[in-house]
C-alpha atoms as a PDB file:
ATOM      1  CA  UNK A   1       0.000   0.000   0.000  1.00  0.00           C
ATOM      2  CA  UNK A   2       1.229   3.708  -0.171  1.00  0.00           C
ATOM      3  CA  UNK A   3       2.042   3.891   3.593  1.00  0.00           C
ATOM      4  CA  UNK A   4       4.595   1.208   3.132  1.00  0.00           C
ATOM      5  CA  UNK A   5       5.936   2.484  -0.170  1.00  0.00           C
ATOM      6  CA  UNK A   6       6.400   5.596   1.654  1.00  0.00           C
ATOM      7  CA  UNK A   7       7.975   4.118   4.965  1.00  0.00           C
ATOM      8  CA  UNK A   8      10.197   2.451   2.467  1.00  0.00           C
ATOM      9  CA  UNK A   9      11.371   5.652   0.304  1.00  0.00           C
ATOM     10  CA  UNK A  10      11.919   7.098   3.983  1.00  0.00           C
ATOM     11  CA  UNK A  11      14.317   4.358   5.043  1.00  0.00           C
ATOM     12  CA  UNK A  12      15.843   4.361   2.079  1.00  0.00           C
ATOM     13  CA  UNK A  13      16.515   8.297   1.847  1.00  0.00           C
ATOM     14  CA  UNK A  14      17.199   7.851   5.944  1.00  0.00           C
ATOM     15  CA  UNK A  15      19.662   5.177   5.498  1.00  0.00           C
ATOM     16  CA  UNK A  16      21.361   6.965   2.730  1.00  0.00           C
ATOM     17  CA  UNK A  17      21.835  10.699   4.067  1.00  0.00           C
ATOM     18  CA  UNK A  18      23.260   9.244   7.439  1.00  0.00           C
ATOM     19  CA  UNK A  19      25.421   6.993   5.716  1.00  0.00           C
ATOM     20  CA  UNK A  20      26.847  10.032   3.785  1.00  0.00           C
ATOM     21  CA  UNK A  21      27.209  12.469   6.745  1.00  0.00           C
ATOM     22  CA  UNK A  22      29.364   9.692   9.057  1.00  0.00           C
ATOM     23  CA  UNK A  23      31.463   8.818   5.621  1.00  0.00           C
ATOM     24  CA  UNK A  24      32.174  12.179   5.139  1.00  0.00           C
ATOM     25  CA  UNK A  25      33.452  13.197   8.964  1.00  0.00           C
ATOM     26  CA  UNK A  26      35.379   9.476   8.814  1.00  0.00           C
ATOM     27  CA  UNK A  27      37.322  10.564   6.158  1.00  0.00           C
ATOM     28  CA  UNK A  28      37.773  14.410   7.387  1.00  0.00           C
ATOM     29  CA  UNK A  29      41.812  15.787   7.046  1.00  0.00           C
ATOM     30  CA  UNK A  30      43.915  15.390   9.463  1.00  0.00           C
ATOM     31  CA  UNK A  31      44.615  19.044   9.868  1.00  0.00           C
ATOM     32  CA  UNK A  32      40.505  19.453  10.570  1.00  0.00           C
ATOM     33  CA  UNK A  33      38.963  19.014  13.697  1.00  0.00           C
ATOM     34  CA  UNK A  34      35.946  17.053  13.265  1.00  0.00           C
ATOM     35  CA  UNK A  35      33.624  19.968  14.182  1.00  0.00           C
ATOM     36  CA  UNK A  36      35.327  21.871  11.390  1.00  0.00           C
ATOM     37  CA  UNK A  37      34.573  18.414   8.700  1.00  0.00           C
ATOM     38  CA  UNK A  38      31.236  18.761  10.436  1.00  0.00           C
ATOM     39  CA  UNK A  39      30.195  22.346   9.566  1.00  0.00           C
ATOM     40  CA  UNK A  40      32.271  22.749   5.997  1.00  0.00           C
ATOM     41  CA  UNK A  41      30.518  19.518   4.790  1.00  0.00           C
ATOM     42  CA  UNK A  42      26.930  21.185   5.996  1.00  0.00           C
ATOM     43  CA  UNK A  43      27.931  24.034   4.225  1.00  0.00           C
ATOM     44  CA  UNK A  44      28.545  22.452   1.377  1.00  0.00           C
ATOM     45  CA  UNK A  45      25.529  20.559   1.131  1.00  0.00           C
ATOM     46  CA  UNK A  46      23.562  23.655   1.718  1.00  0.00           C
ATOM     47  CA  UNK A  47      25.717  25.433  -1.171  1.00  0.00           C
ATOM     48  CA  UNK A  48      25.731  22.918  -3.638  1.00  0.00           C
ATOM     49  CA  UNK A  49      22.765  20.572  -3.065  1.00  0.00           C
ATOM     50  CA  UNK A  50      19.817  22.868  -1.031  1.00  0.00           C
ATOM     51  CA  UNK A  51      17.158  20.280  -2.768  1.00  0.00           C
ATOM     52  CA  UNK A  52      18.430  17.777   0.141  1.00  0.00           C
ATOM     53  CA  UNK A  53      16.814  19.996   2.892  1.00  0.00           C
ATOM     54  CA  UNK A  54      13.710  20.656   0.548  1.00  0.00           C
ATOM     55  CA  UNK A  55      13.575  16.349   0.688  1.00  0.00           C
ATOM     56  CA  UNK A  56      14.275  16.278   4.477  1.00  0.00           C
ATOM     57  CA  UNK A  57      11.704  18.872   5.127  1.00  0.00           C
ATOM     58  CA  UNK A  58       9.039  17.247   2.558  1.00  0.00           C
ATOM     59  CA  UNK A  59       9.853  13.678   4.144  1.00  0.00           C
ATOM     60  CA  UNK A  60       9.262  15.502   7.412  1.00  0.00           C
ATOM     61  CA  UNK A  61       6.014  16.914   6.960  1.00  0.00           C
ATOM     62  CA  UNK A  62       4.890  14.240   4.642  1.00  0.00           C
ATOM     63  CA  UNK A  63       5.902  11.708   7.785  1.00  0.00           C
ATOM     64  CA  UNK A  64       3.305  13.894  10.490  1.00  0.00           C
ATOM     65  CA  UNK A  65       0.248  11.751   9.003  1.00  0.00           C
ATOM     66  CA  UNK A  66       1.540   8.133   9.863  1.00  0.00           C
ATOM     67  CA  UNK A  67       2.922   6.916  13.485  1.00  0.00           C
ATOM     68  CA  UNK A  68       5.171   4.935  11.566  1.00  0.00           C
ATOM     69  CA  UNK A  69       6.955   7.509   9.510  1.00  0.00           C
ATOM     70  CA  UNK A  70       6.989   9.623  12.761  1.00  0.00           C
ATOM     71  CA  UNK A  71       9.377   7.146  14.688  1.00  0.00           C
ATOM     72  CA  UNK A  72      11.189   6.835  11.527  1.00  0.00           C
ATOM     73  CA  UNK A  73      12.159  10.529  10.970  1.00  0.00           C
ATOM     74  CA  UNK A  74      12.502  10.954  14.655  1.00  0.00           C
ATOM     75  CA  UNK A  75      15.205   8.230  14.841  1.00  0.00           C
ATOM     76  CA  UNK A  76      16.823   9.804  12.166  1.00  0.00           C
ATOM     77  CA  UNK A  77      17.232  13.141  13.735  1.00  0.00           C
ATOM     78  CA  UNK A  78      18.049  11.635  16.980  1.00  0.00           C
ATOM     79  CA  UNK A  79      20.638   9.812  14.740  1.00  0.00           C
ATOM     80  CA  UNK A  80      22.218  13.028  13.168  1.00  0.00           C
ATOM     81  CA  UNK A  81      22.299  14.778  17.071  1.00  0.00           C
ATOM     82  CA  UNK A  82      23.853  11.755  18.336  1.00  0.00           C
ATOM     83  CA  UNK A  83      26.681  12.202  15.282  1.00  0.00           C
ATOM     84  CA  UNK A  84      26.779  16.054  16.305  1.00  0.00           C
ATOM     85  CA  UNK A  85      26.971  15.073  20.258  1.00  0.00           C
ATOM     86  CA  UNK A  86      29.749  12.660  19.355  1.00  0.00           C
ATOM     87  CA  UNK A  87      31.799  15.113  17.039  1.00  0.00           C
ATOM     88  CA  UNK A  88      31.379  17.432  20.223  1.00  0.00           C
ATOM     89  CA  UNK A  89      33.332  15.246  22.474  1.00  0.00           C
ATOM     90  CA  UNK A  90      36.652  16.982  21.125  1.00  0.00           C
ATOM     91  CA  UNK A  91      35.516  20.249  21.679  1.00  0.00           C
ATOM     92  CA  UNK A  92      37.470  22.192  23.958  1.00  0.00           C
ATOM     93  CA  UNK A  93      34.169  24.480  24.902  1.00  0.00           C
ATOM     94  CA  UNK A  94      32.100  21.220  25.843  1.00  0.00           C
ATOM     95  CA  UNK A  95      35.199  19.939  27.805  1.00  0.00           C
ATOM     96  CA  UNK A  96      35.503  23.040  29.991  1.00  0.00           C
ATOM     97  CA  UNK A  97      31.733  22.664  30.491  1.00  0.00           C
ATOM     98  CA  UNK A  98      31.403  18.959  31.468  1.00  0.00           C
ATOM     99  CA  UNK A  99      28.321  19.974  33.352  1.00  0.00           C
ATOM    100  CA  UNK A 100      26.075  20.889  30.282  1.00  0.00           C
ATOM    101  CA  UNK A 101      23.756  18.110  28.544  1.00  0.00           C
ATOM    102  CA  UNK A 102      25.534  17.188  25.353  1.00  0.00           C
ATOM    103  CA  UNK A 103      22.550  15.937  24.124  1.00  0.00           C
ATOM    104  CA  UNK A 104      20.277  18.360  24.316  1.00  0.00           C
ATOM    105  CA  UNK A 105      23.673  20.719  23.331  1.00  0.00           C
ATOM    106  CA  UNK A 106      23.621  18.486  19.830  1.00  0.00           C
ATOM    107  CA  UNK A 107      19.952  18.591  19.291  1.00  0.00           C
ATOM    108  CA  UNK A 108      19.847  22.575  19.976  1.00  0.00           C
ATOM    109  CA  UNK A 109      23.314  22.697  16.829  1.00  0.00           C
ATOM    110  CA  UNK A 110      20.447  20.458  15.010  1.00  0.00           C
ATOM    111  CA  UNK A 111      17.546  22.568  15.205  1.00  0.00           C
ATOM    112  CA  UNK A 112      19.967  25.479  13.809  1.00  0.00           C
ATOM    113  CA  UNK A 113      21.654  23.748  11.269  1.00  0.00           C
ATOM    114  CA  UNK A 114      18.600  22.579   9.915  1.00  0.00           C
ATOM    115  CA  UNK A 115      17.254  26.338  10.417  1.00  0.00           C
ATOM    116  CA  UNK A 116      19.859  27.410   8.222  1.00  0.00           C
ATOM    117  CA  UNK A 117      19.416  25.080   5.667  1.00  0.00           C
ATOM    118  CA  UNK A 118      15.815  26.161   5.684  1.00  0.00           C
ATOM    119  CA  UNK A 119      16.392  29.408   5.266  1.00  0.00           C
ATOM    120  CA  UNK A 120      18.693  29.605   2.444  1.00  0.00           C
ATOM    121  CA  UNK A 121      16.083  27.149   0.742  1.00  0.00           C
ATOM    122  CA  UNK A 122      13.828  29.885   0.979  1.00  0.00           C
ATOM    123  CA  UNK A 123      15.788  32.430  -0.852  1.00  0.00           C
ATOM    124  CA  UNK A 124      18.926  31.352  -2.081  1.00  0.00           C
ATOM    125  CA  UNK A 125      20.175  34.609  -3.862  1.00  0.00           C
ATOM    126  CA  UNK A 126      19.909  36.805  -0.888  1.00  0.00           C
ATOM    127  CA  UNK A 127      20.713  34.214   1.661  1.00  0.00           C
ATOM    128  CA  UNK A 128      24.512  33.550   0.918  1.00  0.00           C
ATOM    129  CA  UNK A 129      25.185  35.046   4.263  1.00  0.00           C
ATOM    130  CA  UNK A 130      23.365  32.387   6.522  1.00  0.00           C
ATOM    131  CA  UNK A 131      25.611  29.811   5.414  1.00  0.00           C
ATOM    132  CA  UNK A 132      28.466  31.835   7.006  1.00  0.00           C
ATOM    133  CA  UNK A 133      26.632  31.704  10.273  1.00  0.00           C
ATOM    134  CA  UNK A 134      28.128  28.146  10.736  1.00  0.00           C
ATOM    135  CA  UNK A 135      31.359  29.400  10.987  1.00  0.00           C
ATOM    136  CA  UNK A 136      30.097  30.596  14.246  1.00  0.00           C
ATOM    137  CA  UNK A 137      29.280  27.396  15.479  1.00  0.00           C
ATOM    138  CA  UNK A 138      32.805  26.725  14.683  1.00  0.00           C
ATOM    139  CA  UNK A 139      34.060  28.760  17.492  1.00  0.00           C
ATOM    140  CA  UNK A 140      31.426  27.888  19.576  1.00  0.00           C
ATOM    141  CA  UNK A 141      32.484  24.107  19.154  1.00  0.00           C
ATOM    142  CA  UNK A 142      36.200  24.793  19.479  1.00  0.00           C
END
C-alpha cells in the first residue's frame, strides 16, 4: 500500500543521508577538527545541493500523518544529534563545560543547522550570508 511504499522511500533516503554524513566526517583531514569536517561539509551541502533539505523537510512533513513515519524521521534526527553530540566530544568548549547536557547541546546545533538550511532554501540569492553563520558554530564548538 502507499504507507509502506512511503515508509520504504523514507528508510531508504534515511539510510542513505546518514550513511553520507558519518562517511564524510570518517574521512575528514587530518589538519581538521571534526567539528570543522562537520560544519564545511553542511555548508557544502547547503551550497551545492539545497534540494536535500527541501527532501528532508518534505519527508518531514509528509511523515506527520503516519505513526510509523513519525518514529522513523525521529530516529533519524536523533541519529544526526547523536553524530553532532559525538563530534562534540573533542571540543574544547564542551570539555571546559562537562556539566552541560551534550545531548540536548547536539539537538539545539540540530535545530539550527537545519534552520539554516531552511532558510537559504527559501531564498537562495539573498541568503549567501546564513551559510556563514556556521562558521560561528565553529568557534562555539572549538
Amino acid at each position: 500500500n502507499k504507507e509502506d511504499l512511503f515508509y520504504e522511500l523514507l528508510k531508504y533516503m534515511s539510510d542513505r543521508y546518514l550513511g553520507e554524513f558519518q562517511r564524510k566526517l570518517s574521512q575528514g583531514d587530518i589538519r581538521e577538527t571534526k567539528v570543522d569536517t562537520l560544519i564545511e561539509y553542511l555548508k557544502e551541502i547547503i551550497r551545492e545541493n539545497p534540494e536535500l533539505f527541501v527532501v528532508v523537510f518534505d519527508m518531514a512533513s509528509m511523515s506527520l500523518r503516519t505513526d510509523r513515519c513519525k518514529v522513523l524521521i525521529k530516529n533519524m534526527l536523533d541519529e544526526i544529534a547523536g553524530i553532532i553530540e559525538n563530534v562534540m566530544r573533542e571540543s574544547s568548549f564542551i570539555k571546559a563545560h562537562e556539566d552541560m547536557d551534550r545531548e540536548r547541546i547536539s539537538k539545539i546545533l540540530m535545530g539550527t543547522l537545519f534552520g539554516i538550511g531552511f532558510q537559504y532554501t527559501l531564498d537562495r540569492d539573498s541568503n549567501m550570508e546564513i551559510i556563514e553563520s556556521l562558521e560561528l558554530m565553529k568557534k562555539l564548538l572549538a
